[in-house]
C-alpha atoms as a PDB file:
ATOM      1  CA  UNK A   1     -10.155  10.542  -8.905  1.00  0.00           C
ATOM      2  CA  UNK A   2      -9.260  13.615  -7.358  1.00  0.00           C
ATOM      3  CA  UNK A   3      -6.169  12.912  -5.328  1.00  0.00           C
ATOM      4  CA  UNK A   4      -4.407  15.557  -7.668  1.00  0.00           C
ATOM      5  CA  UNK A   5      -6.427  18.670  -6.281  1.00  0.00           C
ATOM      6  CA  UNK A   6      -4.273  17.498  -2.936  1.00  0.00           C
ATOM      7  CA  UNK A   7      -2.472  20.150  -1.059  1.00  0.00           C
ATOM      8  CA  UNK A   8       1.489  19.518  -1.917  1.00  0.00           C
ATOM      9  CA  UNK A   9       1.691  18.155   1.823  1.00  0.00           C
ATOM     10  CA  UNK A  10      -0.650  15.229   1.211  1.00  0.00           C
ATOM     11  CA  UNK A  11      -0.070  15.140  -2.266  1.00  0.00           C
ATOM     12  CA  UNK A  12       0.884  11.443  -3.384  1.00  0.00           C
ATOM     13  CA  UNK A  13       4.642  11.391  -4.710  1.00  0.00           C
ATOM     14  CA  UNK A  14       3.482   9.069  -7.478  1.00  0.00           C
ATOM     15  CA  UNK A  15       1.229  12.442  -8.722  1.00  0.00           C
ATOM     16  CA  UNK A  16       3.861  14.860  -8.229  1.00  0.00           C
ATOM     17  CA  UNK A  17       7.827  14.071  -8.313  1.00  0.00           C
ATOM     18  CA  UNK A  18       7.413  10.897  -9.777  1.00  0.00           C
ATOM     19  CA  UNK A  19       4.425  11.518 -11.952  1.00  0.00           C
ATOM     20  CA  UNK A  20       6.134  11.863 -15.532  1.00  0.00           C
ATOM     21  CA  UNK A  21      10.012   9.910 -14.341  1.00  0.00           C
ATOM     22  CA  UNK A  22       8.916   6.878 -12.151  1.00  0.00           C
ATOM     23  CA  UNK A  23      11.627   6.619  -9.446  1.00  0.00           C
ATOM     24  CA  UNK A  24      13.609   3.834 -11.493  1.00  0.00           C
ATOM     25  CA  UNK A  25      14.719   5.974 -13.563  1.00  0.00           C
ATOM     26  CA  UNK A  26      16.064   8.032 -11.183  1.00  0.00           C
ATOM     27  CA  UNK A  27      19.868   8.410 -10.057  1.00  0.00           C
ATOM     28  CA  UNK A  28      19.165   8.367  -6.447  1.00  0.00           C
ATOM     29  CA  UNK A  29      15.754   7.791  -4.546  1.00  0.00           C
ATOM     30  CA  UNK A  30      15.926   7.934  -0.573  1.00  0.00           C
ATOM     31  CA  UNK A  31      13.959   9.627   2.168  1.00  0.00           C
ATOM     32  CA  UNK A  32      15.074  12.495   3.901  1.00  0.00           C
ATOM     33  CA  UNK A  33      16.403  10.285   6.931  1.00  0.00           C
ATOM     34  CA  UNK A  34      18.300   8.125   4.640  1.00  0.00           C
ATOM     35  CA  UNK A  35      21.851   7.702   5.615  1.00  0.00           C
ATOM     36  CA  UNK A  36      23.542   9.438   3.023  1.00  0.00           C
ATOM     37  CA  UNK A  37      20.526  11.606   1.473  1.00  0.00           C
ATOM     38  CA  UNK A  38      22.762  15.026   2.184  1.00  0.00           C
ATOM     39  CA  UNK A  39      25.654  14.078   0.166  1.00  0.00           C
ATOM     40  CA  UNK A  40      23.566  12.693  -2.557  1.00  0.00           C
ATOM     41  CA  UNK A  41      21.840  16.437  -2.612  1.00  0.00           C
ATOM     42  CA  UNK A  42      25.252  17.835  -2.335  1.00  0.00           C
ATOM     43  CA  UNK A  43      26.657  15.582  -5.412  1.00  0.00           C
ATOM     44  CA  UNK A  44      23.550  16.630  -7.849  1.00  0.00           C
ATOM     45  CA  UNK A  45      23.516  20.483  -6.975  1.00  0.00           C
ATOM     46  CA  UNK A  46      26.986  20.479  -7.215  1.00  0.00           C
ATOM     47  CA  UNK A  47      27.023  17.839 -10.570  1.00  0.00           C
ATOM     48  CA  UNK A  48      30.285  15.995  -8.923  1.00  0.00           C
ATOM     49  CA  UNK A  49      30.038  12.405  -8.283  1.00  0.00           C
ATOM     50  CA  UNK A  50      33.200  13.016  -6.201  1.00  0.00           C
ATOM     51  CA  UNK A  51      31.542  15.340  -3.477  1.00  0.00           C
ATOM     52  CA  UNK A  52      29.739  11.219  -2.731  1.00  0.00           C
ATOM     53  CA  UNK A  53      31.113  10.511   0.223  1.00  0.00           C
ATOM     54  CA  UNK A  54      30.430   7.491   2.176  1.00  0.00           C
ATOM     55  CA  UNK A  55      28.117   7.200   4.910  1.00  0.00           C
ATOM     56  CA  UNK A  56      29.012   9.479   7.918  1.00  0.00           C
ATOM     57  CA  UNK A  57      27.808  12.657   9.881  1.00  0.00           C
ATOM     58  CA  UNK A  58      28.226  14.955   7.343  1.00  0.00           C
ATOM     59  CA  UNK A  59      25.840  13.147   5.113  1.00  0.00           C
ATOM     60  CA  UNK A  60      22.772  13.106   7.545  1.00  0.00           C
ATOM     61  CA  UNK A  61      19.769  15.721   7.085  1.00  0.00           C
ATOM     62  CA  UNK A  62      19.396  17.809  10.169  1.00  0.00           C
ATOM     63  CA  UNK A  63      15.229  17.033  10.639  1.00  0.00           C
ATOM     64  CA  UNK A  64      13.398  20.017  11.759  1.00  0.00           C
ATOM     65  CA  UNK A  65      10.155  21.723  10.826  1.00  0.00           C
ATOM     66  CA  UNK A  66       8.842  25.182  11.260  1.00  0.00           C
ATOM     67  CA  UNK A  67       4.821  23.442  11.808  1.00  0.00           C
ATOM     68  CA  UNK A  68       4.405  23.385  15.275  1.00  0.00           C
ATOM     69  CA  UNK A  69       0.793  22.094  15.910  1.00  0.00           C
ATOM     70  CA  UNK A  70      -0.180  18.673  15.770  1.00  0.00           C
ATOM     71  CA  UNK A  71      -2.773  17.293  13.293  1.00  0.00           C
ATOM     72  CA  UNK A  72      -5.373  14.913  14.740  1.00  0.00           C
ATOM     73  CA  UNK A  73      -7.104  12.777  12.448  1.00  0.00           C
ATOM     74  CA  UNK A  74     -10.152  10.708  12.570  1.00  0.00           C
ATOM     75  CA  UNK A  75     -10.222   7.406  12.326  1.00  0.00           C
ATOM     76  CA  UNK A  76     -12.387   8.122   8.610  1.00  0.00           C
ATOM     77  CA  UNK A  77      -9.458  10.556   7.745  1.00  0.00           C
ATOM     78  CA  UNK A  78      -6.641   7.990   7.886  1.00  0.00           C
ATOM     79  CA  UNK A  79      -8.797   5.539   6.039  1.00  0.00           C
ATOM     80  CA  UNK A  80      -9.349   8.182   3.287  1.00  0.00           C
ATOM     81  CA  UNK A  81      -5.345   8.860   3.466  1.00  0.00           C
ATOM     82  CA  UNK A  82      -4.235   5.256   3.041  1.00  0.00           C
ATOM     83  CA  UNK A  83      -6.184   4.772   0.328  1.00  0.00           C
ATOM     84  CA  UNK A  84      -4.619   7.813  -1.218  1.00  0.00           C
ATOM     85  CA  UNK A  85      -1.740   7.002  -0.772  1.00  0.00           C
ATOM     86  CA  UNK A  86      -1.501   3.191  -1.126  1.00  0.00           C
ATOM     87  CA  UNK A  87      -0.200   3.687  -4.889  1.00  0.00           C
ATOM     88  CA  UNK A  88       2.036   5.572  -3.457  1.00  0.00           C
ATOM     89  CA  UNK A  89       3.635   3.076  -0.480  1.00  0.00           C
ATOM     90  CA  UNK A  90       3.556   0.281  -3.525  1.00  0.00           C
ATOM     91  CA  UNK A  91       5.545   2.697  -5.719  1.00  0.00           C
ATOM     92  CA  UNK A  92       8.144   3.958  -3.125  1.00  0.00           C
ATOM     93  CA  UNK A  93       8.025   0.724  -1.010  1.00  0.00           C
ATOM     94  CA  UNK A  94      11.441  -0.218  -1.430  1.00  0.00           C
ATOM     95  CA  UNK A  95      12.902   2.849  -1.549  1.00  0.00           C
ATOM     96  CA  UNK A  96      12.293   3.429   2.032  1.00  0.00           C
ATOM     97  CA  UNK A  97      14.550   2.686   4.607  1.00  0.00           C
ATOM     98  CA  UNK A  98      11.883   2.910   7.797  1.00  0.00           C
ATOM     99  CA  UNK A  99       8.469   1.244   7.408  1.00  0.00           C
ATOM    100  CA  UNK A 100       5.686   3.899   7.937  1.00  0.00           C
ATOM    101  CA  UNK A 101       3.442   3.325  10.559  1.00  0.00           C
ATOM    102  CA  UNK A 102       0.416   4.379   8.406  1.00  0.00           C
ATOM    103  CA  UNK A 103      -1.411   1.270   6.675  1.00  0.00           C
ATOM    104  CA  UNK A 104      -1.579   0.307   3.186  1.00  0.00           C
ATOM    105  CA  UNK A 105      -5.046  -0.780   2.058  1.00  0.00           C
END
């Protein structure tokens, strides 16, 4: 119903990037931790297949983020969020290199 009206940081990838171009049909789908996510960035802003290099230091994201709080939820709020996002987990499911720890209904 109204998963669209999401804020973009809950906002189910399956109703945003991949909404119109389901992930199959695109060159490259990874997480941010993924091995060589970096250099796959690097290759598409820079439209060179040669700046893919293989798998090594210089391909790995530095992780940080500016949000320093923590979010609790309740027990009713991650029920509501699987369910949200369970299209989501089926869509991207083997695109992901770590399993999530949140639960697919």
């Amino acid at each position: 119903g109204r998963e669209g009206l999401l804020n973009v940081h809950f906002l189910p990838q399956h109703l945003g990037c991949f909404k119109d171009v389901p992930p199959s049909m695109w060159t490259v789908v990874t997480t941010i931790s993924g091995p060589n996510a970096l250099c796959s960035l690097k290759s598409v802003v820079s439209k060179s297949a040669n700046n893919m290099s293989n798998t090594d230091d210089d391909c790995q994201m530095i992780k940080t983020h500016n949000y320093t709080r923590s979010v609790d939820l309740s027990r009713a709020d991650e029920v509501i969020l699987d369910r949200i996002t369970s299209k989501e987990y089926e869509m991207l499911g083997q695109y992901l290199i770590m399993h999530s720890n949140v639960g697919v209904l």
